[in-house]
PDB file of N, CA and C in Angstrom:
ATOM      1  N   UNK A   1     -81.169  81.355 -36.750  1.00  0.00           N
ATOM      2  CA  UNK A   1     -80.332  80.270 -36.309  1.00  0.00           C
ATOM      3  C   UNK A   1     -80.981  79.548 -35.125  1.00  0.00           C
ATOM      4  N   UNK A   2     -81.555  80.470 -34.128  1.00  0.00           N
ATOM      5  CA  UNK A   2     -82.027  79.694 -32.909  1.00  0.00           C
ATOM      6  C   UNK A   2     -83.304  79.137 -33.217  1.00  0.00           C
ATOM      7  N   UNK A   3     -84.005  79.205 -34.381  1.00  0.00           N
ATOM      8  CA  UNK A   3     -85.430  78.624 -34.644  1.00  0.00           C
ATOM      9  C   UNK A   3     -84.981  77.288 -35.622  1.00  0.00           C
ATOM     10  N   UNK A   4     -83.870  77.614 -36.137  1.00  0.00           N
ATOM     11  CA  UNK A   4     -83.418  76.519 -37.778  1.00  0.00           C
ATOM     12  C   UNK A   4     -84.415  74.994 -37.373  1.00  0.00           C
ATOM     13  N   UNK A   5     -84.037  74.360 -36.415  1.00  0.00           N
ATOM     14  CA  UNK A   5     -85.019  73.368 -35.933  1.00  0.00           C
ATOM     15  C   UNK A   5     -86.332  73.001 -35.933  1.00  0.00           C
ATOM     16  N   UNK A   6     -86.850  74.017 -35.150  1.00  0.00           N
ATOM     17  CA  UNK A   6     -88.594  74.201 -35.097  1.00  0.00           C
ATOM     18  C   UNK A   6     -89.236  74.575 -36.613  1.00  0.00           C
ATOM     19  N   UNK A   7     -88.227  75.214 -37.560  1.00  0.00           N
ATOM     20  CA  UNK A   7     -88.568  75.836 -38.657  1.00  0.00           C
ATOM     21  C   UNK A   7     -88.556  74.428 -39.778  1.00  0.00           C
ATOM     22  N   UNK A   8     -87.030  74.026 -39.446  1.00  0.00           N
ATOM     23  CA  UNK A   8     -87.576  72.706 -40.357  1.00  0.00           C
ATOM     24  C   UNK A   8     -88.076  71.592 -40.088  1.00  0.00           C
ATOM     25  N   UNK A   9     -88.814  71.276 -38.356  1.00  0.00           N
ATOM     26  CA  UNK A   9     -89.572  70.577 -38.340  1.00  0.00           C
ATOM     27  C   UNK A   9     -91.621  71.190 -38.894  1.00  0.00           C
ATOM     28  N   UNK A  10     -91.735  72.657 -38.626  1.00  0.00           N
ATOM     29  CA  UNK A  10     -93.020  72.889 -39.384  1.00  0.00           C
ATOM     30  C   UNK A  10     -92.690  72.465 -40.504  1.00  0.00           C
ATOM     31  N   UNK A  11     -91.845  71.903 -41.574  1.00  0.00           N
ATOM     32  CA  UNK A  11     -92.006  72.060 -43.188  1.00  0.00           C
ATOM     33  C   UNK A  11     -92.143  72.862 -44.003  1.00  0.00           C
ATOM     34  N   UNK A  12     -91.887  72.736 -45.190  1.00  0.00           N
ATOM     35  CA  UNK A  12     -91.297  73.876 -46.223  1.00  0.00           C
ATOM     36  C   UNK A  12     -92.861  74.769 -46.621  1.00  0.00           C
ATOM     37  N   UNK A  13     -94.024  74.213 -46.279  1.00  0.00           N
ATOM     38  CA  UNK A  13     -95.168  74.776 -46.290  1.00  0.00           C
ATOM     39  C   UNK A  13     -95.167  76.724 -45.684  1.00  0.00           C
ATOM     40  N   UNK A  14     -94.792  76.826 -45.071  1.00  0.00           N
ATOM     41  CA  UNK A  14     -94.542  77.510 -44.445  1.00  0.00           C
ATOM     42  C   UNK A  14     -93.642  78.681 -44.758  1.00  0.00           C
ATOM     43  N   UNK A  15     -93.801  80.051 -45.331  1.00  0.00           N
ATOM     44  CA  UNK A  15     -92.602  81.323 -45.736  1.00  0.00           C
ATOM     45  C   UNK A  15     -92.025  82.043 -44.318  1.00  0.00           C
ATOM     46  N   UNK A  16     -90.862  82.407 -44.014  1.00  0.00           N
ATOM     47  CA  UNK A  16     -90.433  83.060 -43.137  1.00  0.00           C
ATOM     48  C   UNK A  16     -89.967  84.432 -43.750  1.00  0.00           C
ATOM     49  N   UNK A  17     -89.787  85.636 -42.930  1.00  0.00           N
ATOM     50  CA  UNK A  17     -89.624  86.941 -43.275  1.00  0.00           C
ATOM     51  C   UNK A  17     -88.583  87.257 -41.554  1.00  0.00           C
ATOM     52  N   UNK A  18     -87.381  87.440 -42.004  1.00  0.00           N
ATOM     53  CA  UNK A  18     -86.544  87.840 -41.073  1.00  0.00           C
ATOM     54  C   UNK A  18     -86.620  89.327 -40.756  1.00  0.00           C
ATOM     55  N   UNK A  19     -87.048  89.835 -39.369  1.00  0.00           N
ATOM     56  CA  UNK A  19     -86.216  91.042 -39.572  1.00  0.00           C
ATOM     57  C   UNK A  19     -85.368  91.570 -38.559  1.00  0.00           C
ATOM     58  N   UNK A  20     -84.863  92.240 -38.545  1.00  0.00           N
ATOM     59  CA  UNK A  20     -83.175  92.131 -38.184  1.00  0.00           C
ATOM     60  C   UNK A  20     -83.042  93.505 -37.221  1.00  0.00           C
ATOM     61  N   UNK A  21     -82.307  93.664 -36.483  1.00  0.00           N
ATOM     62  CA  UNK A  21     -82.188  94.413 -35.338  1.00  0.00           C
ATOM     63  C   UNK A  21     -81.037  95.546 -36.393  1.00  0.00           C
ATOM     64  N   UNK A  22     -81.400  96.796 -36.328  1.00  0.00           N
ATOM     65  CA  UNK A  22     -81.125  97.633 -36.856  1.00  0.00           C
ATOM     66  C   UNK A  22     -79.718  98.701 -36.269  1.00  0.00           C
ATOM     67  N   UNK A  23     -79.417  98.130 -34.926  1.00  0.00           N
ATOM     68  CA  UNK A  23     -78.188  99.191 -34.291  1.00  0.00           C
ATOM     69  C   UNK A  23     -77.034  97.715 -34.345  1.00  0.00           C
ATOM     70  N   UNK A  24     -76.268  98.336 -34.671  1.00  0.00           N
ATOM     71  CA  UNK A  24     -74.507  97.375 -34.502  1.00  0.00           C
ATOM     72  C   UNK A  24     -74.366  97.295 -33.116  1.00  0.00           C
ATOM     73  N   UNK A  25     -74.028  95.829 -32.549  1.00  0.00           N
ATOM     74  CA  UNK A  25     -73.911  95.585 -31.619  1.00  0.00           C
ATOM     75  C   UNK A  25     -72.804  94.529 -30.913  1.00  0.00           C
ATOM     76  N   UNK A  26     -71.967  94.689 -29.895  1.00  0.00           N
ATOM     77  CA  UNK A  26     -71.048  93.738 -30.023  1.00  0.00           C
ATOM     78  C   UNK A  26     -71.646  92.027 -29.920  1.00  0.00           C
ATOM     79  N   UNK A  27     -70.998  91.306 -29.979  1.00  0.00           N
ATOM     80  CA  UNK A  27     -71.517  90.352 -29.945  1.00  0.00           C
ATOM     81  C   UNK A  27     -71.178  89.789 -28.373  1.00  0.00           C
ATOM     82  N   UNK A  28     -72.301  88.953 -27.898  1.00  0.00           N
ATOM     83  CA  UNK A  28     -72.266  88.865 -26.050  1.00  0.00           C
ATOM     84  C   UNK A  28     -70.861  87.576 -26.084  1.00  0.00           C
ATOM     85  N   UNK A  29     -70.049  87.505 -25.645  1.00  0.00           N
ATOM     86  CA  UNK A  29     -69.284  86.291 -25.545  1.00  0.00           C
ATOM     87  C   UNK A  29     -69.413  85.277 -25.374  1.00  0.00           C
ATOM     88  N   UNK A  30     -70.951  85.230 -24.966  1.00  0.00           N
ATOM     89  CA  UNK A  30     -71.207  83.206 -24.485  1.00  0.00           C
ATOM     90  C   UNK A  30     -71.702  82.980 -26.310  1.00  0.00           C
ATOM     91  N   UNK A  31     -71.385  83.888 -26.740  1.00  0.00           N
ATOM     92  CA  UNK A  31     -72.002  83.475 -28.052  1.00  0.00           C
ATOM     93  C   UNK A  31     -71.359  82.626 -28.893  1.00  0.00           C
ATOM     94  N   UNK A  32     -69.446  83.168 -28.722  1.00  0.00           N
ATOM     95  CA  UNK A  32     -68.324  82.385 -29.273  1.00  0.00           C
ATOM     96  C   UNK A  32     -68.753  81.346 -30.135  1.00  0.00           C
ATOM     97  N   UNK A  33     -68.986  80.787 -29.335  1.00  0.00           N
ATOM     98  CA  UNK A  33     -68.908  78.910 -30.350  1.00  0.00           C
ATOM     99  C   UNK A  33     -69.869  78.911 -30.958  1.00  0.00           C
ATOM    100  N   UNK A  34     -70.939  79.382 -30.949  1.00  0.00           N
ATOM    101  CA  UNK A  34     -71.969  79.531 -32.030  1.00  0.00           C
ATOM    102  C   UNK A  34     -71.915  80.603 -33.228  1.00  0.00           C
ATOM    103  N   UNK A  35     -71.422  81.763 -32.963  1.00  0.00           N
ATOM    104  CA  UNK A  35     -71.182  82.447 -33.951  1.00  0.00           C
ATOM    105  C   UNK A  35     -70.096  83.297 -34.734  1.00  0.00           C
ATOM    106  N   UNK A  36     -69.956  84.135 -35.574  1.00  0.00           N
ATOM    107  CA  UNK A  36     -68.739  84.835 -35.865  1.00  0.00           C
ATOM    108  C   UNK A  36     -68.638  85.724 -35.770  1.00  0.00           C
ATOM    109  N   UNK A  37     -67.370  86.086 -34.608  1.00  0.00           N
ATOM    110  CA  UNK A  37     -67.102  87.645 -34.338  1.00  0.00           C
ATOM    111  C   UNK A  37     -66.251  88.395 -35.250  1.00  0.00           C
ATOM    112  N   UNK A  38     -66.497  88.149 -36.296  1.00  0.00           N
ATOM    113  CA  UNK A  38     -65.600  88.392 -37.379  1.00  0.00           C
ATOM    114  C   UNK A  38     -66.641  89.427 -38.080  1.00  0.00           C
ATOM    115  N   UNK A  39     -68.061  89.048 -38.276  1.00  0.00           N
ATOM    116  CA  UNK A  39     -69.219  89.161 -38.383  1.00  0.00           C
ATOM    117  C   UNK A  39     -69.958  90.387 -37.868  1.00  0.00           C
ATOM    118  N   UNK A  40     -70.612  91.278 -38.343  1.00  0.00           N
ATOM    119  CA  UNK A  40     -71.333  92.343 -37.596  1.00  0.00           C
ATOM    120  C   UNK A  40     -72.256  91.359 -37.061  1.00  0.00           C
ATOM    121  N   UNK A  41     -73.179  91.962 -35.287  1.00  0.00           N
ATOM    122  CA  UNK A  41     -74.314  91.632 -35.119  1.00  0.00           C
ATOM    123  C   UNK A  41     -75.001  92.919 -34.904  1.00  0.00           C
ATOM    124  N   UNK A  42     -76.417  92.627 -34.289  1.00  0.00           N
ATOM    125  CA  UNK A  42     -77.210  93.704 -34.704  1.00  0.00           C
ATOM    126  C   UNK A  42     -78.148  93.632 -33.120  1.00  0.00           C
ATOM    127  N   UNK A  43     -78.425  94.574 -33.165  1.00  0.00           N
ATOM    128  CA  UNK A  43     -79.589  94.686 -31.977  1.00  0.00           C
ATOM    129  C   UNK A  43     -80.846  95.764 -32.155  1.00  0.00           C
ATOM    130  N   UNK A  44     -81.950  95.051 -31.548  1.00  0.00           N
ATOM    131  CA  UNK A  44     -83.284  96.255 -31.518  1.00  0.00           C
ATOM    132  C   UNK A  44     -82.839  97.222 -31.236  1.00  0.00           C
ATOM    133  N   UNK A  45     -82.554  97.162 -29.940  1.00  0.00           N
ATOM    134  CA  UNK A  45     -82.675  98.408 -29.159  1.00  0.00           C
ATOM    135  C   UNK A  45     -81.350  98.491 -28.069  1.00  0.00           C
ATOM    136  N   UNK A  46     -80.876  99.813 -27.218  1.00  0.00           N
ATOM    137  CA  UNK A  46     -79.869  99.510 -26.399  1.00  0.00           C
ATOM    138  C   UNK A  46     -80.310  99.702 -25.024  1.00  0.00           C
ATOM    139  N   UNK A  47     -81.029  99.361 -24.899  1.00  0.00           N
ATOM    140  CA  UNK A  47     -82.613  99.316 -23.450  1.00  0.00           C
ATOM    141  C   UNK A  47     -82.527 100.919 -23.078  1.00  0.00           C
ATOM    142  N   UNK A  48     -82.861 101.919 -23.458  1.00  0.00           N
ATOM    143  CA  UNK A  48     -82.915 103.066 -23.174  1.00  0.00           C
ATOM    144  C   UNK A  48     -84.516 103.259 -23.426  1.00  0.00           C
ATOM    145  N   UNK A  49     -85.435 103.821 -23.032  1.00  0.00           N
ATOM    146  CA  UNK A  49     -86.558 104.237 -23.673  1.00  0.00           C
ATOM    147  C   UNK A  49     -86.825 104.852 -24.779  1.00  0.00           C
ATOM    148  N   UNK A  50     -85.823 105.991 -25.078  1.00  0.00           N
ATOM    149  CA  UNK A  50     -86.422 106.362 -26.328  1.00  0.00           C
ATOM    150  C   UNK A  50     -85.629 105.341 -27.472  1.00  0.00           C
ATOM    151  N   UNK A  51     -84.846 104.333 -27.313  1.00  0.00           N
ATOM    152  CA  UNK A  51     -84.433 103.521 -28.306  1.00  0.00           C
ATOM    153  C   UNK A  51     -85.580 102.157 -28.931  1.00  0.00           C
ATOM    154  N   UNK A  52     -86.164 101.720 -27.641  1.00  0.00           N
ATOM    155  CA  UNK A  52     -87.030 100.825 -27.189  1.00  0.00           C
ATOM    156  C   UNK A  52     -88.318 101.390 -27.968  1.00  0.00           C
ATOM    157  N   UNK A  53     -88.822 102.772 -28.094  1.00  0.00           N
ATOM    158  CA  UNK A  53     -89.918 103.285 -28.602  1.00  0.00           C
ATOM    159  C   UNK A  53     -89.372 103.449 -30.217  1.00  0.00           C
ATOM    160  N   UNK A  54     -88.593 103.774 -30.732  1.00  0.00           N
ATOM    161  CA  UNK A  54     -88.151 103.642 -31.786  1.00  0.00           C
ATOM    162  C   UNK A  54     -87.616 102.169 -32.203  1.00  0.00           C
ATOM    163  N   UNK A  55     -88.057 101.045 -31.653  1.00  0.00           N
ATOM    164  CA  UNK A  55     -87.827 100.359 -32.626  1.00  0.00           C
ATOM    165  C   UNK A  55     -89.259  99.477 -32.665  1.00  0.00           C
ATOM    166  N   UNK A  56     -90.219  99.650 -31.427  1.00  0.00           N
ATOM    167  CA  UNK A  56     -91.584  99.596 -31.465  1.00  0.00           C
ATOM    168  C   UNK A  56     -91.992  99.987 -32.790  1.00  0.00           C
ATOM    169  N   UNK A  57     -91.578 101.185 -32.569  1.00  0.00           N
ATOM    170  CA  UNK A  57     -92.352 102.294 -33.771  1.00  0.00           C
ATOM    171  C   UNK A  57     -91.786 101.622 -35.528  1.00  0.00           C
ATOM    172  N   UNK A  58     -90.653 101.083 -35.542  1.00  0.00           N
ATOM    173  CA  UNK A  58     -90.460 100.308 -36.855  1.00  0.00           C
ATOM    174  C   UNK A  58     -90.651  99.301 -36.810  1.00  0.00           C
ATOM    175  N   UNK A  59     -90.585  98.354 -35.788  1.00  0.00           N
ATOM    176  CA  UNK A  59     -91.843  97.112 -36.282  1.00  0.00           C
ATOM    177  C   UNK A  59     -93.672  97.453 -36.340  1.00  0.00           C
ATOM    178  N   UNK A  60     -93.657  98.321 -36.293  1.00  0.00           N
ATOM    179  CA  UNK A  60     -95.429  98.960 -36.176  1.00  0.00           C
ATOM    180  C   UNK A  60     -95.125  99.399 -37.813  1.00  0.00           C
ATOM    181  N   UNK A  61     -94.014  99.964 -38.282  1.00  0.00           N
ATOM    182  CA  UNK A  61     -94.221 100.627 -39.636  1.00  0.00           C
ATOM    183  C   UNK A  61     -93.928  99.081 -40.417  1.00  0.00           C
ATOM    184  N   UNK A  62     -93.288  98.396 -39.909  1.00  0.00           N
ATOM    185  CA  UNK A  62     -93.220  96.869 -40.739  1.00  0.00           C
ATOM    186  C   UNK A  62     -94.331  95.993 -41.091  1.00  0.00           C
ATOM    187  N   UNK A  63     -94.915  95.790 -39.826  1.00  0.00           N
ATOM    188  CA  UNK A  63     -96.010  94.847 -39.407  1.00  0.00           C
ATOM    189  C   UNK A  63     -96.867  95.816 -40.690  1.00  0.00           C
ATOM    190  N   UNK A  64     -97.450  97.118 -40.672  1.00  0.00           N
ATOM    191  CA  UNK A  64     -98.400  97.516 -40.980  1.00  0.00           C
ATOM    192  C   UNK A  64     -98.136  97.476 -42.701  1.00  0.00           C
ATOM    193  N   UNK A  65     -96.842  97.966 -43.278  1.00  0.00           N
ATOM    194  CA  UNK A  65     -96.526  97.789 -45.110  1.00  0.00           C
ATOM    195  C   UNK A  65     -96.763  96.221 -44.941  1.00  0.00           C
ATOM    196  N   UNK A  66     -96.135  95.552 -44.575  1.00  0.00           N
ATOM    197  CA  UNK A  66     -95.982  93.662 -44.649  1.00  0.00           C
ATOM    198  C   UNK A  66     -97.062  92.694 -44.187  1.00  0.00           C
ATOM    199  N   UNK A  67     -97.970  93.412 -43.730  1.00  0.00           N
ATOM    200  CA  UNK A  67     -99.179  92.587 -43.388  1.00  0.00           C
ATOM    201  C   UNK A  67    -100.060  91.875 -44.499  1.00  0.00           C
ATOM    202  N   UNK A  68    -100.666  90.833 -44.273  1.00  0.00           N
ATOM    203  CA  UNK A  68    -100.899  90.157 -43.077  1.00  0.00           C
ATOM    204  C   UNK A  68     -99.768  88.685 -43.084  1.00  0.00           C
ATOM    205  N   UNK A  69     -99.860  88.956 -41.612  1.00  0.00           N
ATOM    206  CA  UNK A  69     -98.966  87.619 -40.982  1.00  0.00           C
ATOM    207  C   UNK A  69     -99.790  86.999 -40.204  1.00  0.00           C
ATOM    208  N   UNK A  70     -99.537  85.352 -40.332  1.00  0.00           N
ATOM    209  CA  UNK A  70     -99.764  84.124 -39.708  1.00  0.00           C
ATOM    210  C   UNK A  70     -99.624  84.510 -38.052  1.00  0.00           C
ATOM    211  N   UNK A  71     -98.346  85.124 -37.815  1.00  0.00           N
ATOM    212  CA  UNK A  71     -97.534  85.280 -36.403  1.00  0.00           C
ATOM    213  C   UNK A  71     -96.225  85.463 -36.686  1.00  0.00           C
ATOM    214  N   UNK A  72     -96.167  85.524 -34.462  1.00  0.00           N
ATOM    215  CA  UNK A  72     -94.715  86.145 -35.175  1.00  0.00           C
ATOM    216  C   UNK A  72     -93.319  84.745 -34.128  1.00  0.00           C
ATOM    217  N   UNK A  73     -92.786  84.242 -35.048  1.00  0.00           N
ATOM    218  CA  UNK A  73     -91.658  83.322 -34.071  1.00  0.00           C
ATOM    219  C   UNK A  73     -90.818  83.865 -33.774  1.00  0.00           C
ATOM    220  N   UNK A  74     -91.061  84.247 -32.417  1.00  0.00           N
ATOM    221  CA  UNK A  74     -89.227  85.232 -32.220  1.00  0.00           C
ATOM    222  C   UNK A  74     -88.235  84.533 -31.059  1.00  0.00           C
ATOM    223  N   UNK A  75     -87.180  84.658 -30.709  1.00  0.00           N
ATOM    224  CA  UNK A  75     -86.051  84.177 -29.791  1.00  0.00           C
ATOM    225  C   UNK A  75     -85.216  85.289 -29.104  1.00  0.00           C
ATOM    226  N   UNK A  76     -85.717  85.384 -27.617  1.00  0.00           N
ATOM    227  CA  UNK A  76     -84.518  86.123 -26.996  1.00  0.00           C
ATOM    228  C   UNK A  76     -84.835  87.999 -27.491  1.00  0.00           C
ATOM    229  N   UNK A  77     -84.405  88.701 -27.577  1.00  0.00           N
ATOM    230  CA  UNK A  77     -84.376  90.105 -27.839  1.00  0.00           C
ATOM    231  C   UNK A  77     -85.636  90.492 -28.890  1.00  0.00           C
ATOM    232  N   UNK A  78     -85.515  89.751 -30.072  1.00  0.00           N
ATOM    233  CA  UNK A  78     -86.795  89.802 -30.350  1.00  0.00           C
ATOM    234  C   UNK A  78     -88.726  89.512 -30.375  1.00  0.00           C
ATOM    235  N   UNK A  79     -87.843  88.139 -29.531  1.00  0.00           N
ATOM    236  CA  UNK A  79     -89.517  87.841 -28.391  1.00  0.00           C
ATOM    237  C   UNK A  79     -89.588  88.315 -27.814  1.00  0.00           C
ATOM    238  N   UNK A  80     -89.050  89.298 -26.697  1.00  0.00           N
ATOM    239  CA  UNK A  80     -89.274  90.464 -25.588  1.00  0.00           C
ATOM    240  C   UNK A  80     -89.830  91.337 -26.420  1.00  0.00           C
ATOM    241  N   UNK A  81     -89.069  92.036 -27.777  1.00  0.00           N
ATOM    242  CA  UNK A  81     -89.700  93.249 -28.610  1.00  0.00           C
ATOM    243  C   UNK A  81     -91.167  92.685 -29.082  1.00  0.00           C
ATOM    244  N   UNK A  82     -91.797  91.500 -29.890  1.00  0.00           N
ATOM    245  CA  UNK A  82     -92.733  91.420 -30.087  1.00  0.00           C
ATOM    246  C   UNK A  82     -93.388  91.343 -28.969  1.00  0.00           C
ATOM    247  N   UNK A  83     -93.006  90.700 -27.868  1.00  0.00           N
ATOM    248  CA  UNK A  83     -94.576  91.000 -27.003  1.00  0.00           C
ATOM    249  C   UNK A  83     -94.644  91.872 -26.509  1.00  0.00           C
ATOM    250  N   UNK A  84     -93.599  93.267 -26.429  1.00  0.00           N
ATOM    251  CA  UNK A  84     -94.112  94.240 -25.367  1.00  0.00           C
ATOM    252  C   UNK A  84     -94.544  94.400 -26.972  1.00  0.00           C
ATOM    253  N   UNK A  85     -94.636  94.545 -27.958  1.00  0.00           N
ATOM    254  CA  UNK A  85     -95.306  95.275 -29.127  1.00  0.00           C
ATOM    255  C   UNK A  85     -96.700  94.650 -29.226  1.00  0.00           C
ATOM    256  N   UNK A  86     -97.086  93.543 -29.009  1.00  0.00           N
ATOM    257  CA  UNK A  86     -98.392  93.050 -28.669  1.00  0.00           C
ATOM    258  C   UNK A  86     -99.229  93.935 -27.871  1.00  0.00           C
ATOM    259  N   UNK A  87     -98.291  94.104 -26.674  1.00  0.00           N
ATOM    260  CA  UNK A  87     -99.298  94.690 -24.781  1.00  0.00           C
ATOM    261  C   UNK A  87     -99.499  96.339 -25.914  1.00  0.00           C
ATOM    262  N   UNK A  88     -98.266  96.876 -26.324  1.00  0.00           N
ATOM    263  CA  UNK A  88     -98.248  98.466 -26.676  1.00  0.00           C
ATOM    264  C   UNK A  88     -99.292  98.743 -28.194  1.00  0.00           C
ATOM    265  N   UNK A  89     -99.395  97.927 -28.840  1.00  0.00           N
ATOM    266  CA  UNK A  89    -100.409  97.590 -29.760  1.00  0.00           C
ATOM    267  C   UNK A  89    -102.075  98.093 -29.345  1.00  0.00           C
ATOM    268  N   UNK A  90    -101.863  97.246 -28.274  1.00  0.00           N
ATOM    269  CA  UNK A  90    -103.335  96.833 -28.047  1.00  0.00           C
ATOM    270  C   UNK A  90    -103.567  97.889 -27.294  1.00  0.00           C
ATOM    271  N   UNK A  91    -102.839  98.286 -26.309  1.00  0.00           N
ATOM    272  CA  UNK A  91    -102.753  99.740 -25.223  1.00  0.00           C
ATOM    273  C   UNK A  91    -103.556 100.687 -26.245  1.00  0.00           C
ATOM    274  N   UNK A  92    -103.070 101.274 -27.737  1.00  0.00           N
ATOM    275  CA  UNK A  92    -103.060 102.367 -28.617  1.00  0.00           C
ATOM    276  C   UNK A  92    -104.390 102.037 -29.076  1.00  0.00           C
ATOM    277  N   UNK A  93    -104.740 100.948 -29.857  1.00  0.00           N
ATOM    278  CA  UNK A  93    -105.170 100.341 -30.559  1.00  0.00           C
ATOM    279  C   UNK A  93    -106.239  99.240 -29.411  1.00  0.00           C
ATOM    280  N   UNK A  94    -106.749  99.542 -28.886  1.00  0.00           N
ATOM    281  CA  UNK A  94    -107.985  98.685 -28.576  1.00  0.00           C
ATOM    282  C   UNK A  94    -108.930  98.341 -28.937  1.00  0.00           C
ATOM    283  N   UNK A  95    -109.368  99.058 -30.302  1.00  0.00           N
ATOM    284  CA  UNK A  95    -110.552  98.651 -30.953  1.00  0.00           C
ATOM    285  C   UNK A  95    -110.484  98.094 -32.524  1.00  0.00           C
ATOM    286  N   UNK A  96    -108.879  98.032 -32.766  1.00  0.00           N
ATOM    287  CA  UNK A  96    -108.272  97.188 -33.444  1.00  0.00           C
ATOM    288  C   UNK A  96    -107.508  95.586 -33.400  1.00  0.00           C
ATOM    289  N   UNK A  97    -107.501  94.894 -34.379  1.00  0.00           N
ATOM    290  CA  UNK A  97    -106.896  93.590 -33.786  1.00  0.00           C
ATOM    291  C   UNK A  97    -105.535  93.578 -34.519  1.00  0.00           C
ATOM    292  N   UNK A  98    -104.630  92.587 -33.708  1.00  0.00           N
ATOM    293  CA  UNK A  98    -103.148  92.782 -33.967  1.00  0.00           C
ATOM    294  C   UNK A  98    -102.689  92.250 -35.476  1.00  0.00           C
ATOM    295  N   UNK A  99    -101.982  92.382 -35.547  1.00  0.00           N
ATOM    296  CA  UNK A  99    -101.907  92.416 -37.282  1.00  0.00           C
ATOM    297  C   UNK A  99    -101.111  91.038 -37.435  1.00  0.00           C
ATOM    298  N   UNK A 100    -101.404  90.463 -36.834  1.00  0.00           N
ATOM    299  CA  UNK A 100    -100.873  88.660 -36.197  1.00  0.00           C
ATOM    300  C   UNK A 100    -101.967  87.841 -35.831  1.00  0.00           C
ATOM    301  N   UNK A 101    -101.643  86.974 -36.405  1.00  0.00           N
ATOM    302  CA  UNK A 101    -102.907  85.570 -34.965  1.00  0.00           C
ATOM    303  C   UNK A 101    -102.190  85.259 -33.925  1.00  0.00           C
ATOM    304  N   UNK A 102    -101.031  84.726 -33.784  1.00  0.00           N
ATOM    305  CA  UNK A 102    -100.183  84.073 -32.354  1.00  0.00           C
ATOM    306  C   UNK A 102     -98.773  84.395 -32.610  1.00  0.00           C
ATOM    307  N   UNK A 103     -98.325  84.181 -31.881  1.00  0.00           N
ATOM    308  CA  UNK A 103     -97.452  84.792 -30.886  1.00  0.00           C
ATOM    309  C   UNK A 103     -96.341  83.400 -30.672  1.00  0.00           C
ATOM    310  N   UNK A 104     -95.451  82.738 -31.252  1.00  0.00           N
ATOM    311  CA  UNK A 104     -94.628  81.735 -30.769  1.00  0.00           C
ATOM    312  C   UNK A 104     -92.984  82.927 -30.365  1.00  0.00           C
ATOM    313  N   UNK A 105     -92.476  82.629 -28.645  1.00  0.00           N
ATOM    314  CA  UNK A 105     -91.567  83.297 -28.598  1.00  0.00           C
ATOM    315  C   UNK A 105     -90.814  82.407 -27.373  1.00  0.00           C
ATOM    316  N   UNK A 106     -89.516  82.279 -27.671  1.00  0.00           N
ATOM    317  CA  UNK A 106     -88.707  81.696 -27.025  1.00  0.00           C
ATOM    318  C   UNK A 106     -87.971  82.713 -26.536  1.00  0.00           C
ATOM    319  N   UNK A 107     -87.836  81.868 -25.397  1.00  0.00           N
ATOM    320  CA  UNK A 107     -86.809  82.819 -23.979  1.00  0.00           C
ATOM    321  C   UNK A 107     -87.015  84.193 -24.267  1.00  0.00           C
ATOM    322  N   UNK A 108     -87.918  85.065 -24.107  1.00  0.00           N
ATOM    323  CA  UNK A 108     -87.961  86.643 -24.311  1.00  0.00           C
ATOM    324  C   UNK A 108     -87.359  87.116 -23.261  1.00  0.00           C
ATOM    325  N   UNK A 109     -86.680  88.308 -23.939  1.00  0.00           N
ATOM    326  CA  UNK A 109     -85.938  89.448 -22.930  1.00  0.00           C
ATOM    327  C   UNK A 109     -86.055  90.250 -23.154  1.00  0.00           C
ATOM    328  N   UNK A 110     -87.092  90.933 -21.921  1.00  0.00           N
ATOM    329  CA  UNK A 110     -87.237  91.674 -21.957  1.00  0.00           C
ATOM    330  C   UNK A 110     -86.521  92.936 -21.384  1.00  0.00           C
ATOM    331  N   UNK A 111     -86.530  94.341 -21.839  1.00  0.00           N
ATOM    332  CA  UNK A 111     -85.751  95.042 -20.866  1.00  0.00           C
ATOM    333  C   UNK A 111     -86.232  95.747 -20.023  1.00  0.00           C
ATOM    334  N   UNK A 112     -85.495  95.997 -19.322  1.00  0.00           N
ATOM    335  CA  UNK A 112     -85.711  96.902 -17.953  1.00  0.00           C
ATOM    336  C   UNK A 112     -86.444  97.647 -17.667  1.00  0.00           C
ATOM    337  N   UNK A 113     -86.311  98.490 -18.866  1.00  0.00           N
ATOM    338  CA  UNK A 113     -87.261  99.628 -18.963  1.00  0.00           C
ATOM    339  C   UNK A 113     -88.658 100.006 -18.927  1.00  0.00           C
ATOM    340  N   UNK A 114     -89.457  99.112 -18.903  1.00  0.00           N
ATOM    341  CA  UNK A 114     -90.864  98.341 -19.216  1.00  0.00           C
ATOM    342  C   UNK A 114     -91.108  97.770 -17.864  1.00  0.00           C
ATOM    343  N   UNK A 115     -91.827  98.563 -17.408  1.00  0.00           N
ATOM    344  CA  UNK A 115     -92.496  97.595 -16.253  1.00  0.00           C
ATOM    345  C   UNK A 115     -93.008  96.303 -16.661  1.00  0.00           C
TER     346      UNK A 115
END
């Protein structure tokens, strides 16, 4: 929803692959007018560390069955998760390259937990 714009100004050239935050989560209230609380939402992670490493660890098992990707466009909770998954990638993996070319991410949030 927060990309619908940027997505249909690149053009239909272009395939997208959603993936979706895996724990039930309430929905934040400034959200109201944009969405439905009627509606499950979903979240990565619940900023704890070992939640945060487990959901690293399933976009690492994603990225790696679903490869190769162009990049990754993320917004908010999931642009924080892809780029600390970029820095934690490359940390493990230094003599490998990321299973992405670039990186487009709006407003990332990141959590706490992560220096």
């Amino acid at each position: 929803m927060q990309t619908a714009a940027l997505r249909h100004e690149l053009g239909e050239e272009h395939s997208y692959e959603f993936v979706q935050g895996t724990m039930e989560w309430p929905m934040a209230p400034e959200l109201e007018h944009i969405s439905d609380a009627t509606k499950p939402h979903f979240s990565y992670h619940n900023n704890t560390p070992e939640s945060a490493l487990e959901a690293l660890g399933a976009l690492d098992e994603y990225l790696a069955s679903e490869t190769p990707f162009d990049g990754i466009l993320a917004f908010s909770q999931g642009a924080g998760l892809a780029l600390i998954y970029a820095r934690y990638f490359l940390h493990l993996h230094p003599e490998r390259p990321l299973p992405f070319r670039c990186l487009l991410l709006f407003s990332p949030a990141i959590p706490l937990i992560f220096p």
